[in-house]
C-alpha atoms as a PDB file:
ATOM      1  CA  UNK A   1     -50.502   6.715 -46.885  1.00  0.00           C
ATOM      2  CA  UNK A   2     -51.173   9.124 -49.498  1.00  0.00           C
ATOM      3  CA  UNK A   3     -47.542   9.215 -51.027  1.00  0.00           C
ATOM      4  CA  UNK A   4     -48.323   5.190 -51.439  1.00  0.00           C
ATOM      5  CA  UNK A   5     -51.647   6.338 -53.025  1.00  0.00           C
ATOM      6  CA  UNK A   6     -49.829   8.481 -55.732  1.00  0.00           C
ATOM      7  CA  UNK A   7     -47.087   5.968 -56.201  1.00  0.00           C
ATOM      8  CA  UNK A   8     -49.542   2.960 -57.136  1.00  0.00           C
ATOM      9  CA  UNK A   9     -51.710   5.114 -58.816  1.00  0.00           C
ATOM     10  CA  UNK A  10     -49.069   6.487 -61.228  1.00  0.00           C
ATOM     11  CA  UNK A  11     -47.479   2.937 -61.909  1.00  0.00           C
ATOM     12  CA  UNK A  12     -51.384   1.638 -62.336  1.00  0.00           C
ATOM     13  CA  UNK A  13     -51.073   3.840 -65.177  1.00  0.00           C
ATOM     14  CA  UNK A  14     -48.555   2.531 -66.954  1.00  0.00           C
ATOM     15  CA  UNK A  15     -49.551  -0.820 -66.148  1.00  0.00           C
ATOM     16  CA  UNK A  16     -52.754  -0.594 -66.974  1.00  0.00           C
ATOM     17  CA  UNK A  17     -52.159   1.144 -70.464  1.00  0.00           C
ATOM     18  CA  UNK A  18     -49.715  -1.905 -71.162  1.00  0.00           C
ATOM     19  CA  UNK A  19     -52.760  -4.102 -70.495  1.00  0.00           C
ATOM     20  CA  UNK A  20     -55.018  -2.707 -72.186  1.00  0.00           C
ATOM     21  CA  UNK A  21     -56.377  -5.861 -73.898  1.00  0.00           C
ATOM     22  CA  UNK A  22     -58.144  -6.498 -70.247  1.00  0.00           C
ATOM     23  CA  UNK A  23     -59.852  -3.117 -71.221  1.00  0.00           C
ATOM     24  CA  UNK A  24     -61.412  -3.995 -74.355  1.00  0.00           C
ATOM     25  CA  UNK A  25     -62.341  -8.253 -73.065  1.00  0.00           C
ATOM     26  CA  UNK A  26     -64.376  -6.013 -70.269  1.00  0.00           C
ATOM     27  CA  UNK A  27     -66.258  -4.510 -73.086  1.00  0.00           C
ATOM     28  CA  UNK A  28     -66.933  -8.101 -75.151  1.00  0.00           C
ATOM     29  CA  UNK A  29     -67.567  -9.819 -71.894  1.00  0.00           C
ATOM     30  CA  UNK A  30     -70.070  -7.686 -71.095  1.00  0.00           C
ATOM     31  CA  UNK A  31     -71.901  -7.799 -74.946  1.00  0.00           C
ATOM     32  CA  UNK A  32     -71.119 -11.888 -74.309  1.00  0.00           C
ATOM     33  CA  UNK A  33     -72.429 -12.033 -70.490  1.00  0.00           C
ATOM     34  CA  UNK A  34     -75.551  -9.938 -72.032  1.00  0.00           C
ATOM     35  CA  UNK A  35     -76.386 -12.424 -74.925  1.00  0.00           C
ATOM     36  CA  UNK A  36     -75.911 -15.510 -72.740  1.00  0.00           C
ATOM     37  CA  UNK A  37     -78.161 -14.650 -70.249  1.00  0.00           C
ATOM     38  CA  UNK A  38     -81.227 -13.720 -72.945  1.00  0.00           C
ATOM     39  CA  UNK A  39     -80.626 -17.069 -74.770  1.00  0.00           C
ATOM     40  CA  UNK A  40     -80.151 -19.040 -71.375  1.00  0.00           C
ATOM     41  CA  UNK A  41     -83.490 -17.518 -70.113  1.00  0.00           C
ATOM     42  CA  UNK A  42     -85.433 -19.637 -72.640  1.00  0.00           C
ATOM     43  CA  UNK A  43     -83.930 -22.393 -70.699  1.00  0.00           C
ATOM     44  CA  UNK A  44     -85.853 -22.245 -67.783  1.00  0.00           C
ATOM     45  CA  UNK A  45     -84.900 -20.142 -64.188  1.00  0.00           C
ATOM     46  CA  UNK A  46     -83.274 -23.878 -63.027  1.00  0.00           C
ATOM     47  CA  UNK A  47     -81.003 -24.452 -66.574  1.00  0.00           C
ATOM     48  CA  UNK A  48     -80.583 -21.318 -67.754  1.00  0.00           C
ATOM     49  CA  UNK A  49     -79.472 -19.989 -64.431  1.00  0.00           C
ATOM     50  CA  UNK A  50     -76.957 -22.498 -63.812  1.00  0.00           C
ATOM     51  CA  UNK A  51     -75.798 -22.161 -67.852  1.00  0.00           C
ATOM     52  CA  UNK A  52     -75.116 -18.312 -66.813  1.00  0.00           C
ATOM     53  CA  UNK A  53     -73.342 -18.794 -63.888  1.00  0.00           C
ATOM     54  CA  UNK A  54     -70.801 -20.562 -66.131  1.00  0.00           C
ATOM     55  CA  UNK A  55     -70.535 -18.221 -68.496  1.00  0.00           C
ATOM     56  CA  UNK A  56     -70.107 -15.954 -65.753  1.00  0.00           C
ATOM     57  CA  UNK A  57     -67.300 -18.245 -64.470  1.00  0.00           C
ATOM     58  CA  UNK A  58     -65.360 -18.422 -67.705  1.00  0.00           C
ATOM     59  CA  UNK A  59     -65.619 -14.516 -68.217  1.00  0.00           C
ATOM     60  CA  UNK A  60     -65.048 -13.630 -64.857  1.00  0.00           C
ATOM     61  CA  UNK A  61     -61.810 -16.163 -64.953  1.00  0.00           C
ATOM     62  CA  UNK A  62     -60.495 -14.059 -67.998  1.00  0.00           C
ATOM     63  CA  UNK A  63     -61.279 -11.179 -66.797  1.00  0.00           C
ATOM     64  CA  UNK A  64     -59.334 -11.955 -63.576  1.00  0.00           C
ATOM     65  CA  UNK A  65     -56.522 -13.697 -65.119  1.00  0.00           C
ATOM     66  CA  UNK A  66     -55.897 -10.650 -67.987  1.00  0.00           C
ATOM     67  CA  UNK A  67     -56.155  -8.496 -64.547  1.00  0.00           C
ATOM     68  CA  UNK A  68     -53.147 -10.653 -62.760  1.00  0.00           C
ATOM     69  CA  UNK A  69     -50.770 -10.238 -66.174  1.00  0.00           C
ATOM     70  CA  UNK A  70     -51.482  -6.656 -66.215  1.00  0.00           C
ATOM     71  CA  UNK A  71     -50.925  -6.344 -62.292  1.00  0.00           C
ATOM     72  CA  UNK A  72     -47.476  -8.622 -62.645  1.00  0.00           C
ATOM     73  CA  UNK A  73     -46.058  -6.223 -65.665  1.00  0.00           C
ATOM     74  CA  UNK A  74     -46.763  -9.036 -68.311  1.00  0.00           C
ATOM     75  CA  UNK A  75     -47.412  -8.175 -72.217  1.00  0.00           C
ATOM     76  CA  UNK A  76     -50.945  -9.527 -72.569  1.00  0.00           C
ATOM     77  CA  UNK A  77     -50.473 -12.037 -76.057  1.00  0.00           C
ATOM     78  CA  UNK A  78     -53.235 -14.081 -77.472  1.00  0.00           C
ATOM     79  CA  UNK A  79     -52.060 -17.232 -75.975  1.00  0.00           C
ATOM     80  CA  UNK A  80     -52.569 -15.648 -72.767  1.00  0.00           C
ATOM     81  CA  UNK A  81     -56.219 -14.699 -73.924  1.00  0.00           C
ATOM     82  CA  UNK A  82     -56.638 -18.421 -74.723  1.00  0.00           C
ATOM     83  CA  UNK A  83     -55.755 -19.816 -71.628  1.00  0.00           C
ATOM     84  CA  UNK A  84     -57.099 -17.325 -69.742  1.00  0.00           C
ATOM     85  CA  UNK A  85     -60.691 -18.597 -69.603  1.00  0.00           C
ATOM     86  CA  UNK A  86     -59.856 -21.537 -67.572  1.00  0.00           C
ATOM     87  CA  UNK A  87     -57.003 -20.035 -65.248  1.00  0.00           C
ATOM     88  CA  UNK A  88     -58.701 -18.937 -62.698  1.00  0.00           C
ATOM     89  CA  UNK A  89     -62.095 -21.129 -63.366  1.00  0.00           C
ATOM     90  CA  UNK A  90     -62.605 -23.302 -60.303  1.00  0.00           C
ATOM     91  CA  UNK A  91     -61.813 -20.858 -57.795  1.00  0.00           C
ATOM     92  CA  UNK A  92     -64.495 -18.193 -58.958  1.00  0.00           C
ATOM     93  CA  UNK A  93     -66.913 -21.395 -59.236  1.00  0.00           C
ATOM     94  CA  UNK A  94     -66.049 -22.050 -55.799  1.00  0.00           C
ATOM     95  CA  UNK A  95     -66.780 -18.564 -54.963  1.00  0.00           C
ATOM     96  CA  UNK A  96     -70.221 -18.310 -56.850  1.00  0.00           C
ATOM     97  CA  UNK A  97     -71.246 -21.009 -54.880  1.00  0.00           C
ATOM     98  CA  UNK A  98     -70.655 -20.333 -51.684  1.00  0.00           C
ATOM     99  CA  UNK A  99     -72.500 -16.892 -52.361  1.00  0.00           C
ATOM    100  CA  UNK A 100     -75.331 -18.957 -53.760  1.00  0.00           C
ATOM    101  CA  UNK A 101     -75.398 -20.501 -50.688  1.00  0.00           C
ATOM    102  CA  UNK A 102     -75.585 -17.408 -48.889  1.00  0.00           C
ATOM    103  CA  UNK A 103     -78.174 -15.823 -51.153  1.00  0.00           C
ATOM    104  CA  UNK A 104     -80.417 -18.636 -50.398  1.00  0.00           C
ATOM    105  CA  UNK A 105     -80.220 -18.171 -46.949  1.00  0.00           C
ATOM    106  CA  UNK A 106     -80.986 -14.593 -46.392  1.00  0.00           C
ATOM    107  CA  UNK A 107     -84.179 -15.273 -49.110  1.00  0.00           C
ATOM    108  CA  UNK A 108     -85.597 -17.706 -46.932  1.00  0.00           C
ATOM    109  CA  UNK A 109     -84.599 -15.400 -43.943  1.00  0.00           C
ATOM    110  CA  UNK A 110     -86.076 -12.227 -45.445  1.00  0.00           C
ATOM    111  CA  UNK A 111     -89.062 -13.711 -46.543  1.00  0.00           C
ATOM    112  CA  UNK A 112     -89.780 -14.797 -43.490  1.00  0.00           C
ATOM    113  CA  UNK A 113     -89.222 -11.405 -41.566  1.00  0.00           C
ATOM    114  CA  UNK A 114     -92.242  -9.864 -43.212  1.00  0.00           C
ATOM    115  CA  UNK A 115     -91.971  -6.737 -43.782  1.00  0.00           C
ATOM    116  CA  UNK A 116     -88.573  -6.316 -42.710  1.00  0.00           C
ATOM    117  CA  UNK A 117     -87.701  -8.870 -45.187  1.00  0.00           C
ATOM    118  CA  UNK A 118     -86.501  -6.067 -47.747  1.00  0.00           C
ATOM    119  CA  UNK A 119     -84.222  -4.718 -45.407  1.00  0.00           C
ATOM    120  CA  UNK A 120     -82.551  -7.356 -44.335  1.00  0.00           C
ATOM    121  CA  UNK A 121     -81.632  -8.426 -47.809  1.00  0.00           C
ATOM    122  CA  UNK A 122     -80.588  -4.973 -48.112  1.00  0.00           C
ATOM    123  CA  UNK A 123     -78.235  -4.620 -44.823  1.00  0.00           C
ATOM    124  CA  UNK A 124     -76.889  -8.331 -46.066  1.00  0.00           C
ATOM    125  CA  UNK A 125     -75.916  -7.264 -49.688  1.00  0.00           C
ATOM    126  CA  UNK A 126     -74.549  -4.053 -48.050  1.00  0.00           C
ATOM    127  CA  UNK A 127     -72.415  -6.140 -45.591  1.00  0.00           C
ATOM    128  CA  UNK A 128     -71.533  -8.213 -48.313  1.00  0.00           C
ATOM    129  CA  UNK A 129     -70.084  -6.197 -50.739  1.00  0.00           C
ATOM    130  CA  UNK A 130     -67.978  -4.414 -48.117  1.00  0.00           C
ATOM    131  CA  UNK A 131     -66.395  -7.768 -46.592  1.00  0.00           C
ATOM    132  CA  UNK A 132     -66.435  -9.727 -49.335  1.00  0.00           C
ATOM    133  CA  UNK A 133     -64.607  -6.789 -51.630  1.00  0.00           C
ATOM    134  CA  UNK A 134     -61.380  -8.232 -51.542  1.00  0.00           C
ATOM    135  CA  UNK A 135     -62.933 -11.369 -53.487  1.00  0.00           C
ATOM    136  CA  UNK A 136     -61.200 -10.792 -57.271  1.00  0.00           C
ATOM    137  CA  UNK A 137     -57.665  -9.593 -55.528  1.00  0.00           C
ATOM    138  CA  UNK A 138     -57.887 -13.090 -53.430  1.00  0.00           C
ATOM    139  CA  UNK A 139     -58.566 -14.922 -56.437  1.00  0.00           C
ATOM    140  CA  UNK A 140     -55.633 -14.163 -58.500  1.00  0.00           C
ATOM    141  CA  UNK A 141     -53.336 -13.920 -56.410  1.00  0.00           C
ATOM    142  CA  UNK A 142     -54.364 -16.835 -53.470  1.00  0.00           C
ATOM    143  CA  UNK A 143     -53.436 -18.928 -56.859  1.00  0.00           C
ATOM    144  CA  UNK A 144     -56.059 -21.820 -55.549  1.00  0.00           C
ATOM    145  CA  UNK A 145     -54.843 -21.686 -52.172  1.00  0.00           C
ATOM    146  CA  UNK A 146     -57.689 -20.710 -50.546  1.00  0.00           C
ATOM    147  CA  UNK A 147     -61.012 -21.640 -52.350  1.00  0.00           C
ATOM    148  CA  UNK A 148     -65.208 -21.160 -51.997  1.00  0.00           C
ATOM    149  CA  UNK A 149     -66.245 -20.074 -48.099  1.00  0.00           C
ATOM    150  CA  UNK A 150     -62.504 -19.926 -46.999  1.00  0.00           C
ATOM    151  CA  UNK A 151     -61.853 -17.148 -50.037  1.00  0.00           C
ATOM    152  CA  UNK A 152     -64.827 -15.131 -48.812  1.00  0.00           C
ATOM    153  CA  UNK A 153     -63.850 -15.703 -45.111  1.00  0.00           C
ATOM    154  CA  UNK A 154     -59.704 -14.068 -45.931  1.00  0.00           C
ATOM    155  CA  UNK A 155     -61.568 -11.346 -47.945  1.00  0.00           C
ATOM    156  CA  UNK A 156     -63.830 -10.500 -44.577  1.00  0.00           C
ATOM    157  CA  UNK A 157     -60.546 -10.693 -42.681  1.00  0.00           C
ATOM    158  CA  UNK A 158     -58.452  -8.651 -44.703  1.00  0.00           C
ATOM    159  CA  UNK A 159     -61.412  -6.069 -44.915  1.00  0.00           C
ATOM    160  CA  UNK A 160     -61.241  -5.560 -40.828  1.00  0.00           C
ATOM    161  CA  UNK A 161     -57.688  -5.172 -41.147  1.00  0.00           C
ATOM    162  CA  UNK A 162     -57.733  -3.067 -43.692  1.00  0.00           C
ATOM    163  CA  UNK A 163     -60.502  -1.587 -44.265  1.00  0.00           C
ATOM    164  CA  UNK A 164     -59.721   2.412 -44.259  1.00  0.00           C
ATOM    165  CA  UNK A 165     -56.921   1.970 -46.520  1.00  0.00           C
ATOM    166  CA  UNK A 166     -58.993  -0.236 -48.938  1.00  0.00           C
ATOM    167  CA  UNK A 167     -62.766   0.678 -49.120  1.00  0.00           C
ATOM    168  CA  UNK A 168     -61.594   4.733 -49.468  1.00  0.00           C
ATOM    169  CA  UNK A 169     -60.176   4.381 -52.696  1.00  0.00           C
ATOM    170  CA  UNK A 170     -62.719   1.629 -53.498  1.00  0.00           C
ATOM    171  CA  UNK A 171     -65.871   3.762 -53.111  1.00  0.00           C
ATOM    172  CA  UNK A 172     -64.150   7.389 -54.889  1.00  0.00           C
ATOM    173  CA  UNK A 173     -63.490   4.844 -58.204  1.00  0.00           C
ATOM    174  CA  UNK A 174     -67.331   3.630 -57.635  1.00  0.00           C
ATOM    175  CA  UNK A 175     -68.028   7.113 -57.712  1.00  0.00           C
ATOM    176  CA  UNK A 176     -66.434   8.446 -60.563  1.00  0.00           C
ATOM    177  CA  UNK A 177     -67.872   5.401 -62.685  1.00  0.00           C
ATOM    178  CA  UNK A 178     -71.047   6.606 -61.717  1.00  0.00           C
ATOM    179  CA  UNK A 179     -71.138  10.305 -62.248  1.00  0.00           C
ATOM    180  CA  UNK A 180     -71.619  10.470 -65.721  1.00  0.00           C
ATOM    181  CA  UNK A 181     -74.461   8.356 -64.821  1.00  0.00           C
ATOM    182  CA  UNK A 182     -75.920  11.064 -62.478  1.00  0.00           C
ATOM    183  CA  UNK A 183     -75.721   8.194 -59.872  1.00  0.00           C
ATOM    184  CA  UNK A 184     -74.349   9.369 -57.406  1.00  0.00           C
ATOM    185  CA  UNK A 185     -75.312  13.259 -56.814  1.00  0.00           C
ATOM    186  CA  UNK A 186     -79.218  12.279 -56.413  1.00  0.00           C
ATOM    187  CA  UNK A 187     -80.933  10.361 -53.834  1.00  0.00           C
ATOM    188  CA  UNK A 188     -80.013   9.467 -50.241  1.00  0.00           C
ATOM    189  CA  UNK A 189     -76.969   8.071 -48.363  1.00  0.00           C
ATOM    190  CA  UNK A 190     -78.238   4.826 -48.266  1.00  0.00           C
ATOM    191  CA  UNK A 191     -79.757   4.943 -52.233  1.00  0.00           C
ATOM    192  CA  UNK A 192     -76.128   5.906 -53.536  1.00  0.00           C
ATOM    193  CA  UNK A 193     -74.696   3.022 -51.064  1.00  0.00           C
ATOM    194  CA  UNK A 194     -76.907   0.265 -53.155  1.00  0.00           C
ATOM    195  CA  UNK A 195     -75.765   2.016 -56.977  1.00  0.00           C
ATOM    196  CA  UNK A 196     -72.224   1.334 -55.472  1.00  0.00           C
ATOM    197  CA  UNK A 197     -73.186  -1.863 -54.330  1.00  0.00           C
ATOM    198  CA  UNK A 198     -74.650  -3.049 -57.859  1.00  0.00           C
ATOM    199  CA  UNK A 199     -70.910  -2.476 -59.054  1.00  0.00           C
ATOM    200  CA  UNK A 200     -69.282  -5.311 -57.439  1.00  0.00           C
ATOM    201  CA  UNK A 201     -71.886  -7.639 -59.514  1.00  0.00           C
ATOM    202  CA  UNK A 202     -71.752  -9.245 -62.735  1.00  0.00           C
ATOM    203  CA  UNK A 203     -75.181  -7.529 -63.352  1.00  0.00           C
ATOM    204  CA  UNK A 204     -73.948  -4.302 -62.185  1.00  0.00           C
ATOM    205  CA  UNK A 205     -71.540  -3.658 -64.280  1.00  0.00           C
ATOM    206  CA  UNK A 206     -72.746  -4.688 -67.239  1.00  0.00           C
ATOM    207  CA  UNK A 207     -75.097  -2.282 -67.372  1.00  0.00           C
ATOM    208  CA  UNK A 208     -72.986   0.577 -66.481  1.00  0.00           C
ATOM    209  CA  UNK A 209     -70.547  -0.695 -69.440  1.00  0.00           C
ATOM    210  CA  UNK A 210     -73.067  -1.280 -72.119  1.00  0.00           C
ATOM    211  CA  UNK A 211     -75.427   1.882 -70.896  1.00  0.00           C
ATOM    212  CA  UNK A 212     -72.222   4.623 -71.305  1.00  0.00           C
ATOM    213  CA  UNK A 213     -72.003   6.632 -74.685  1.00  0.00           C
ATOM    214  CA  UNK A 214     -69.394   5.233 -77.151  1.00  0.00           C
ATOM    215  CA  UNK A 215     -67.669   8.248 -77.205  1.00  0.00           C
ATOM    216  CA  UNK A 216     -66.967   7.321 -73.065  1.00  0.00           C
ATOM    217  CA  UNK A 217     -66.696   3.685 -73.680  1.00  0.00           C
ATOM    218  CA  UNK A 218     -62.707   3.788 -74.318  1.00  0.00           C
ATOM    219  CA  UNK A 219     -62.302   5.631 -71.362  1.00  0.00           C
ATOM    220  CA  UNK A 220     -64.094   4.226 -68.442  1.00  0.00           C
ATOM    221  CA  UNK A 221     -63.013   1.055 -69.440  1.00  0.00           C
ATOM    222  CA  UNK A 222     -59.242   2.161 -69.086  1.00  0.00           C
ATOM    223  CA  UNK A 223     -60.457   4.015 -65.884  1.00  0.00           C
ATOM    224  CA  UNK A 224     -61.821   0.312 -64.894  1.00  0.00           C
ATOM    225  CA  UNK A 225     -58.930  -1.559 -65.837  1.00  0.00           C
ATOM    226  CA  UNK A 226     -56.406   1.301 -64.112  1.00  0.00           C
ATOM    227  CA  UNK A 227     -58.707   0.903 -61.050  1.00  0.00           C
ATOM    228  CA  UNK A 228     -58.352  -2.883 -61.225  1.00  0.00           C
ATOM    229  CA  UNK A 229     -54.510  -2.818 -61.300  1.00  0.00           C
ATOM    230  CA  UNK A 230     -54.360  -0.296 -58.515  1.00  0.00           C
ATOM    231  CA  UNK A 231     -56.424  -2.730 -56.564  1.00  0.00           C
ATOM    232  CA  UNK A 232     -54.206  -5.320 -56.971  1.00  0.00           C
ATOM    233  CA  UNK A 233     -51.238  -3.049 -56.167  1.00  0.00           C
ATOM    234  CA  UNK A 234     -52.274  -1.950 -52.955  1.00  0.00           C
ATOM    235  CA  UNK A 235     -53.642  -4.992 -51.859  1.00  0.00           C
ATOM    236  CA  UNK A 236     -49.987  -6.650 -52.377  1.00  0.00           C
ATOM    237  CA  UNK A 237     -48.756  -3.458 -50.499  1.00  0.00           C
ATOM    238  CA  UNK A 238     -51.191  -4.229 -47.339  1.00  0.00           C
ATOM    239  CA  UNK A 239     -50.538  -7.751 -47.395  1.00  0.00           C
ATOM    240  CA  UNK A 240     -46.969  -7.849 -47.598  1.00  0.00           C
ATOM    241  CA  UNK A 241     -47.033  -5.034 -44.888  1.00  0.00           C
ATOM    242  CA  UNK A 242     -45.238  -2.359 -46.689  1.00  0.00           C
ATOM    243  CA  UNK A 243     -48.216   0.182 -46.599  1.00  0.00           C
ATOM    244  CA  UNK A 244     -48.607  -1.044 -42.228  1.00  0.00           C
ATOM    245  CA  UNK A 245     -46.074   1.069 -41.579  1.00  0.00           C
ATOM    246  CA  UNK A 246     -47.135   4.223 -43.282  1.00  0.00           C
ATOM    247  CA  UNK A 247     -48.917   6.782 -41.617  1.00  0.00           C
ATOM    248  CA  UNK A 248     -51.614   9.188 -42.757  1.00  0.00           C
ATOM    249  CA  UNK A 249     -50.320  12.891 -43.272  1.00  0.00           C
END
């Protein structure tokens, strides 16, 4: 399993250097996404949060989409930019809603559990951001097969299957984001689970891209966008069953 590790990780580099326009969108997506969501406050928690989860929608969609080029070995042009916005739309729509939908739930759960309320939100996001990791792979490469609470349902499946070859990588990329941070040396187990957590949110990372140094900015975005690829890589390798047969050394 570790030979498959190296051999994804060294064509993620290459891959990832060839798309490196998905690098700097992550950057302006993040200064955009950041903007929005002051203006769109204005608007009222109703409005102004529906407004941002579009914008979210049409970043996240070119975010996704500039992924899936670099993934597939494609030359990122600015027609591809273009359309890019609306390639992937609906199906992280779909997806935003159906965690809305969940969200809702475990608020009116939590705030009815007194003062165990806080912990069950926390166990759910926890649980959440483990099953549902899969999400952005699914997305872009499901092609609209598979949309909303059936998407989230295929990530929690492939998770089980999967889920020592995945969430390993996963979580050592979460952690080297972080460490310039100081993130993830302090605190306990369970504290340096949530900082993780907040990385697999719009919100999360954000922050961690806007709050970085410039002088780190060019580099932990390429580290992002290499760790995206290699995502994608290995989850074609599980899926298609070519990484089932390896063993770990």
């Amino acid at each position: 399993m570790l030979k498959l590790y190296a051999r994804l990780a060294a064509r993620a580099v290459r891959l990832a250097v060839r798309g490196w326009p998905a690098a700097v969108a992550l950057l302006l997506y993040a200064m955009i996404f950041q903007a929005a969501t002051a203006k769109l406050a204005a608007l009222g928690s109703l409005v102004g949060g529906f407004l941002v989860g579009f914008v979210m929608a049409f970043l996240l969609s070119s975010y996704l989409h500039l992924v899936s080029l670099a993934v597939t070995d494609r030359r990122i042009g600015f027609a591809d930019i273009r359309e890019s916005f609306t390639a992937r739309f609906w199906d992280v729509v779909s997806v935003l809603f159906a965690v809305w939908i969940i969200q809702l739930v475990v608020m009116s759960v939590s705030s009815s559990a007194g003062d165990r309320g806080p912990i069950i939100a926390v166990l759910v996001g926890l649980t959440m951001a483990v099953f549902f990791n899969a999400v952005p792979e699914l997305i872009y490469l499901a092609r609209g097969q598979v949309r909303s609470f059936g998407l989230l349902m295929a990530s929690a499946r492939f998770i089980t299957q999967h889920w020592i070859e995945w969430l390993g990588p996963t979580i050592l990329m979460g952690a080297v984001i972080l460490a310039p941070f100081g993130l993830v040396q302090q605190g306990s187990a369970a504290e340096r689970m949530l900082r993780l957590q907040s990385l697999f949110s719009m919100d999360g990372i954000v922050l961690v891209v806007l709050a970085m140094p410039l002088w780190l900015k060019p580099i932990v975005l390429l580290f992002i966008t290499w760790g995206m690829v290699f995502r994608g890589l290995l989850f074609a390798a599980l899926v298609s069953g070519t990484a089932r047969k390896r063993s770990w050394p």
